[in-house]
Protein backbone atom coordinates (compact mmCIF):
# COMPACT_ATOMS: atom_id res chain seq x y z
CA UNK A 1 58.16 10.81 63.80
CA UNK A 2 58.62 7.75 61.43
CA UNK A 3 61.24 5.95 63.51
CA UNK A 4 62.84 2.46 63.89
CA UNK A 5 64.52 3.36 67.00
CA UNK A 6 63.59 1.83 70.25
CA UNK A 7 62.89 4.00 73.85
CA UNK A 8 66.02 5.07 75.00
CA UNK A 9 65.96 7.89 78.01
CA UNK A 10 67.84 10.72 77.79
CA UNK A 11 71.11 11.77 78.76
CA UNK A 12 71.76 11.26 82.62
CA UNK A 13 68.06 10.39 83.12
CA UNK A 14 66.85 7.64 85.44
CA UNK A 15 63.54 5.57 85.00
CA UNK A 16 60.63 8.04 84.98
CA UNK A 17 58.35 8.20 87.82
CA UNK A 18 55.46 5.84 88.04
CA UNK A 19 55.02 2.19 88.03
CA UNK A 20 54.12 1.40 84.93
CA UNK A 21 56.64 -0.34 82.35
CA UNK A 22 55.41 2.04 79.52
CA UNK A 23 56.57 5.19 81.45
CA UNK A 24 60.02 6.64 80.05
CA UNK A 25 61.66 9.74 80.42
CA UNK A 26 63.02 12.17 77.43
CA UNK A 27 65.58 14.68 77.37
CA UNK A 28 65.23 16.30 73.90
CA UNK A 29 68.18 15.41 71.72
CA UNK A 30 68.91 12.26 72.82
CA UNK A 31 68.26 9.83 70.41
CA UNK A 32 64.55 9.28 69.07
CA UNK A 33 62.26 6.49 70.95
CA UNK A 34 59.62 4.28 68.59
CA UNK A 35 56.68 6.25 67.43
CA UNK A 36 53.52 4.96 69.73
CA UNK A 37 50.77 3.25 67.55
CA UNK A 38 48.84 6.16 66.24
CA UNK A 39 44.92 5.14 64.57
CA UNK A 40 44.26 7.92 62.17
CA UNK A 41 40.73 6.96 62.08
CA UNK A 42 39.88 7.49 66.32
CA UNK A 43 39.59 11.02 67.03
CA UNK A 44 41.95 11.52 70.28
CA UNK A 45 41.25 14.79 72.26
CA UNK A 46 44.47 16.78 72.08
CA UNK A 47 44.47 16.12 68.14
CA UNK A 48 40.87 17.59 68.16
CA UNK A 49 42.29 20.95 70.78
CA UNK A 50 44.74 21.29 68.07
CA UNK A 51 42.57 21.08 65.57
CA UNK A 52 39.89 23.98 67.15
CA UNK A 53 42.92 26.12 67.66
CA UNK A 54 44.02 25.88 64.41
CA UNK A 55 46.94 23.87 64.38
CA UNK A 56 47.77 21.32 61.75
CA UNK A 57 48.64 18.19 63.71
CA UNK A 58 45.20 16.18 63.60
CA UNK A 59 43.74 14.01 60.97
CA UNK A 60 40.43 13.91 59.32
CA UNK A 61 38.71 11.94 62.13
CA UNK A 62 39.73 14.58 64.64
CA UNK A 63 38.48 17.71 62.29
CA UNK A 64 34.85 15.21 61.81
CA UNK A 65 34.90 14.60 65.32
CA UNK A 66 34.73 18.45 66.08
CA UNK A 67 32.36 19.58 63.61
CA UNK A 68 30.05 16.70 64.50
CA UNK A 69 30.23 18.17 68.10
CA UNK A 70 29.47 21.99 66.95
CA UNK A 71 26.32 20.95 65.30
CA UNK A 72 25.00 20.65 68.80
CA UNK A 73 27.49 23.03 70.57
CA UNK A 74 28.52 25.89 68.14
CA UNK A 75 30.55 27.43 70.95
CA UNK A 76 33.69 24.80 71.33
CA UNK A 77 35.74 26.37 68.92
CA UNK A 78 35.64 29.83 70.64
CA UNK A 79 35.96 28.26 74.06
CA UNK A 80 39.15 26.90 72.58
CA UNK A 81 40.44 29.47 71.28
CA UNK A 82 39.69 31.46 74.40
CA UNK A 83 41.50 28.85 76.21
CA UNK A 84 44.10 29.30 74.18
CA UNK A 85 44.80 32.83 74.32
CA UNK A 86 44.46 32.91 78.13
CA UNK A 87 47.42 30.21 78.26
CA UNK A 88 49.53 32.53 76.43
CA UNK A 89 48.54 35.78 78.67
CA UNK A 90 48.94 33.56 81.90
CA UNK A 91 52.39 32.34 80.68
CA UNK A 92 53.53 35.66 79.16
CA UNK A 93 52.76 37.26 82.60
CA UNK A 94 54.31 34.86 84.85
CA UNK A 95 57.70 34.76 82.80
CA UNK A 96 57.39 38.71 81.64
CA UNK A 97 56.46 40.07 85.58
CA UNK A 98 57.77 38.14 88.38
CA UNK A 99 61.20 36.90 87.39
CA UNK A 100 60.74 33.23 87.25
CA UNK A 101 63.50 31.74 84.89
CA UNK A 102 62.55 28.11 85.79
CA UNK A 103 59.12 26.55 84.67
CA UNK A 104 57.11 23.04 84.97
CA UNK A 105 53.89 22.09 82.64
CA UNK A 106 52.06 19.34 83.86
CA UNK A 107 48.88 17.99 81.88
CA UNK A 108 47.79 16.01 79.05
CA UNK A 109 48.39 18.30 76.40
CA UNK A 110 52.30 20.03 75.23
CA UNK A 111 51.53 22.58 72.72
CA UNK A 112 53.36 22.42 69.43
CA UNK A 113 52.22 25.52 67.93
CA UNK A 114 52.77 28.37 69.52
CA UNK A 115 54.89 26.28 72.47
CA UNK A 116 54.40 27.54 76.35
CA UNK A 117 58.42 27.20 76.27
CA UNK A 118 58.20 29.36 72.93
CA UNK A 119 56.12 31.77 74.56
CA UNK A 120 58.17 31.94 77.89
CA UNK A 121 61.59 32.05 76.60
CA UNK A 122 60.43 35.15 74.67
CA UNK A 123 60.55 36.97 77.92
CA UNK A 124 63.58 35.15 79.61
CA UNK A 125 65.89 33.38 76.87
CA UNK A 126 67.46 31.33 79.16
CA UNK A 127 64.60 29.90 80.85
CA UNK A 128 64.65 26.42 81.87
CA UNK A 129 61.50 24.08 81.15
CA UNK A 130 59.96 20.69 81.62
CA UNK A 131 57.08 19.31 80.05
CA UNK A 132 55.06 16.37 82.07
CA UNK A 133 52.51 14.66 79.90
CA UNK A 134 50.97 10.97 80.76
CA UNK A 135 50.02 11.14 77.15
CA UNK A 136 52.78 8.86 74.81
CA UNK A 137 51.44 10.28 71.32
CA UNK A 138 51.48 13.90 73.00
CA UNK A 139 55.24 13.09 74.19
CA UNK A 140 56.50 11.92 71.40
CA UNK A 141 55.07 14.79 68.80
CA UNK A 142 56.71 17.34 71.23
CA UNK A 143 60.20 15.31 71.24
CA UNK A 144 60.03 15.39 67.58
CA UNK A 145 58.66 19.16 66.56
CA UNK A 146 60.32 20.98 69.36
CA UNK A 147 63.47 19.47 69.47
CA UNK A 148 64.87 22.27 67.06
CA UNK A 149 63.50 25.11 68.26
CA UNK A 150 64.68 24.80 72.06
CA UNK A 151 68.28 25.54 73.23
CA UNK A 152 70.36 22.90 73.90
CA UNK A 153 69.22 21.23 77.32
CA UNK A 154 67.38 24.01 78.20
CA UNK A 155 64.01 21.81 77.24
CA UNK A 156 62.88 18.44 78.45
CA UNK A 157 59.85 16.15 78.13
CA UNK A 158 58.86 13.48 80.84
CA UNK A 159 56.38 11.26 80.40
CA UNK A 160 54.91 10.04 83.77
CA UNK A 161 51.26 10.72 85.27
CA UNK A 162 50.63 13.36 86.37
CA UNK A 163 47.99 13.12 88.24
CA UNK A 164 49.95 11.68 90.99
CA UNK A 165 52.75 14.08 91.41
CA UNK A 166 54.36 13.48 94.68
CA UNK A 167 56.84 11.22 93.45
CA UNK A 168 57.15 13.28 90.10
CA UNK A 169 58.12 16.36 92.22
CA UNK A 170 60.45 14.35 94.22
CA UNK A 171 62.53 12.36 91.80
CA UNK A 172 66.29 12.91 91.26
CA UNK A 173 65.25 13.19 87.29
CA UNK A 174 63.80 16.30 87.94
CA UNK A 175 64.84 17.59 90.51
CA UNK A 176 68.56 17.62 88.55
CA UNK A 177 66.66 19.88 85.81
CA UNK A 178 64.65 21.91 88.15
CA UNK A 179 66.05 24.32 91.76
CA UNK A 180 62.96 23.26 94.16
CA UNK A 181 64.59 25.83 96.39
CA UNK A 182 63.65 28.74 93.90
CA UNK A 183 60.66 29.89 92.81
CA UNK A 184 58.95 28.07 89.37
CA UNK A 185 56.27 28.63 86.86
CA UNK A 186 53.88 26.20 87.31
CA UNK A 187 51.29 25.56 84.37
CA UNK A 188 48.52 23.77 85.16
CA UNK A 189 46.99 23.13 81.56
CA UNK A 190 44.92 20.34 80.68
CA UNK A 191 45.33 19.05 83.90
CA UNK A 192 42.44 20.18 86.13
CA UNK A 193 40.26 19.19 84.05
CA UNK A 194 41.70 16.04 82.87
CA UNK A 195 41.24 14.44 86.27
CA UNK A 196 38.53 12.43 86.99
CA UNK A 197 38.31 11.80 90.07
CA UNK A 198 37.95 15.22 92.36
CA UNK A 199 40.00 13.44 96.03
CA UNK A 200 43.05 12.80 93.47
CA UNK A 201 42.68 16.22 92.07
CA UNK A 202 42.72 18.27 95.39
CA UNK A 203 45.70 16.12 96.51
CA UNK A 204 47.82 16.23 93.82
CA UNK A 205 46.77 20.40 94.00
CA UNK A 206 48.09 19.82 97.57
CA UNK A 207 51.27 18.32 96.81
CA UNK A 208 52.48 20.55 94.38
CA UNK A 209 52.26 23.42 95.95
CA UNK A 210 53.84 22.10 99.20
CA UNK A 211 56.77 21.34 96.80
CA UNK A 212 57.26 24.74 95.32
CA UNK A 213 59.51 27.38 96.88
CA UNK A 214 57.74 30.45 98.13
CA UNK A 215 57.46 32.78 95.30
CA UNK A 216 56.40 30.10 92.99
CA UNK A 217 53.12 30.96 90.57
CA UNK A 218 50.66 28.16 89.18
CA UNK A 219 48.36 28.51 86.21
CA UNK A 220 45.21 27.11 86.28
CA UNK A 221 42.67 26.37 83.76
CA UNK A 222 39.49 23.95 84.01
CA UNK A 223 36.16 23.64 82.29
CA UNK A 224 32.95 24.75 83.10
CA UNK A 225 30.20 22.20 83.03
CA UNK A 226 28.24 22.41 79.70
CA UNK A 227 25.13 24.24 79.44
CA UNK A 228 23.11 21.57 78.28
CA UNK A 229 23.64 18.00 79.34
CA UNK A 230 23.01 16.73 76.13
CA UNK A 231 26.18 18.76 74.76
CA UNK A 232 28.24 16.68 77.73
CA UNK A 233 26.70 13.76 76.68
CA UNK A 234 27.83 14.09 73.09
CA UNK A 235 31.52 14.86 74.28
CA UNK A 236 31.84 12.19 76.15
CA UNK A 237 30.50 9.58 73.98
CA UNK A 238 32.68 11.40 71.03
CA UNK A 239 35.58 10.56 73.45
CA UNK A 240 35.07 7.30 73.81
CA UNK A 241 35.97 5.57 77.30
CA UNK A 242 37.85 9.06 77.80
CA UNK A 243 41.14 7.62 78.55
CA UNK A 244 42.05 11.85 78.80
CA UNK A 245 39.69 12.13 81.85
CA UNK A 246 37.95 15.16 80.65
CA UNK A 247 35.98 16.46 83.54
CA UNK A 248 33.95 19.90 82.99
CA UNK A 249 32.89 20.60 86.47
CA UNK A 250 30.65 23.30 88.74
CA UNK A 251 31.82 27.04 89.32
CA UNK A 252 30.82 25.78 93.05
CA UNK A 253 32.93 22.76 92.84
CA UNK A 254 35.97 24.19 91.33
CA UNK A 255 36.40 27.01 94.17
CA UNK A 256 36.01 23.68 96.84
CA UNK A 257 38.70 22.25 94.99
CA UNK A 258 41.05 25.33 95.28
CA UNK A 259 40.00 26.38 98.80
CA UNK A 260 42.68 27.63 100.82
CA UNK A 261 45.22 28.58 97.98
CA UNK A 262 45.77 32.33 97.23
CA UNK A 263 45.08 33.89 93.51
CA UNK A 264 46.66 36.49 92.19
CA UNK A 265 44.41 39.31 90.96
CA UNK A 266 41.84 39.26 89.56
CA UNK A 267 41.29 36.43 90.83
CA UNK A 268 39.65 32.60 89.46
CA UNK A 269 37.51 34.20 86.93
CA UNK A 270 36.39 33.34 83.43
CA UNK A 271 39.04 33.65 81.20
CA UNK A 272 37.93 36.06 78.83
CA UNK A 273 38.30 38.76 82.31
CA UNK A 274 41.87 37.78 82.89
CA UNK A 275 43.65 40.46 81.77
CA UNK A 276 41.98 40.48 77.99
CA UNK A 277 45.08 42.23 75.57
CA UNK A 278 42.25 42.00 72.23
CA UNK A 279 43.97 38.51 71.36
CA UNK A 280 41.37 35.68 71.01
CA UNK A 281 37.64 36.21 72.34
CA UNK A 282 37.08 38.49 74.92
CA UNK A 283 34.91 39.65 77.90
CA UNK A 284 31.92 40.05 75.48
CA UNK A 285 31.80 36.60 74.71
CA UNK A 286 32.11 36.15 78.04
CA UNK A 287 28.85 34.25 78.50
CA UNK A 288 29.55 31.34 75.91
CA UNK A 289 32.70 30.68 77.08
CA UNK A 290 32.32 28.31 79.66
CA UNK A 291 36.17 28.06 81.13
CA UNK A 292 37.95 29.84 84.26
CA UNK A 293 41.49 30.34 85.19
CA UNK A 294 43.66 32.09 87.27
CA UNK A 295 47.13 32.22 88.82
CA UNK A 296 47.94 30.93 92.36
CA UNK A 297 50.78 31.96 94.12
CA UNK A 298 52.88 30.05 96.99
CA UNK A 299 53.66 32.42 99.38
């Protein structure tokens, strides 16, 4: 990512949603921006999810960071990878079994490793995706690493936050890369629970589905709260002032939050029940990992 060029959006694109001067928009293969300011030595979240997956972007802080937090919660690495291997069933499925050729990620996290784009263009080769990320390290690792592996403008990156989507879902940027008036794969990961506040959650769950054509599916994926306090202590002070907004939250509190949308079957359930294929940790670890998910559909 060692660049001297300076922010420059991509081809056709207008000035990315949000008010903030540091928001830009990327198609990939336009030319490079400047790298963001990167501290090897402050572990930062979606280096340390990389890192528990087994990926190889992260640097030694990251990689202390976790196994300082498994000597008080052993079970983070298999809730990871459980997360993990969920994304790929959910994404699989919803490109594989419905017929969507048109799909939208919004959350902190873009997966360079075994990409969501990667894993739904094996089903449907000509499927069309966007990446939203608020996250300018996250953005910029993706333009770089997945620039070569996507057909040409088949794969785009915006960076704009996401936790307010209504003007996201609305502006000409994407809209020009996305048909509102067909149905889309919508995946919700690292966004749920990377959303403080619970009012701005359930209306930005509001808004996008009222923006999605009838047919449309939505991935879903949010943390459990920990079994011990202590653990969520440690995780958040590991984090810092948790500029990600991880939120574990209440089985009782996440089905408030998605009250009145429709899941597919089986349901919201804990991910290691959602359709287990023997890839990653399954419904016998059931009990340690403390994660749900599930697919909502617009009908």
């Amino acid at each position: 990512m060692a660049s001297s060029a300076r922010p420059v959006p991509g081809r056709g694109a207008r000035k990315a949603a949000g008010n903030s001067a540091a928001d830009w928009d990327l198609v990939l293969g336009a030319p490079p921006p400047a790298p963001p300011e990167v501290d090897p030595d402050v572990p930062h979240p979606i280096r340390m999810w990389d890192y528990m997956i087994g990926g190889k972007d992260n640097y030694e802080s990251d990689r202390a960071a976790v196994r300082h937090l498994m000597s008080f919660a052993p079970d983070v690495m298999l809730i990871a990878r459980a997360a993990e291997a969920f994304a790929h069933r959910a994404s699989a499925s919803v490109a594989r079994d419905h017929g969507l050729r048109q799909f939208l990620q919004m959350g902190t996290s873009i997966p360079i490793m075994n990409s969501f784009d990667g894993i739904v263009r094996d089903h449907v080769p000509d499927a069309r995706f966007v990446y939203v990320t608020d996250d300018p390290i996250t953005a910029a690792h993706a333009r770089a690493v997945l620039a070569a592996r996507a057909p040409s403008n088949r794969l785009h990156v915006l960076q704009a936050q996401f936790r307010d989507p209504e003007s996201i879902l609305a502006h000409p940027w994407l809209r020009d890369r996305l048909d509102f008036d067909q149905p889309m794969g919508v995946l919700l990961l690292g966004m749920l629970d990377y959303t403080r506040d619970d009012a701005r959650l359930g209306r930005a769950l509001e808004q996008i589905m009222e923006a999605l054509a009838p047919g449309s599916l939505v991935v879903v994926l949010q943390y459990l709260d920990f079994p011990s306090p202590r653990v969520g202590e440690i995780v958040q002070s590991l984090l810092g002032d948790n500029k990600a907004e991880f939120t574990p939250r209440s089985m009782q509190r996440i089905e408030e939050l998605v009250a009145g949308h429709e899941f597919l079957p089986p349901g919201l359930v804990r991910i290691t029940s959602w359709y287990p294929d023997g890839n990653g940790p399954g419904q016998d670890l059931e009990e340690r990992c403390h994660i749900v998910g599930g697919v909502m559909v617009k009908r």
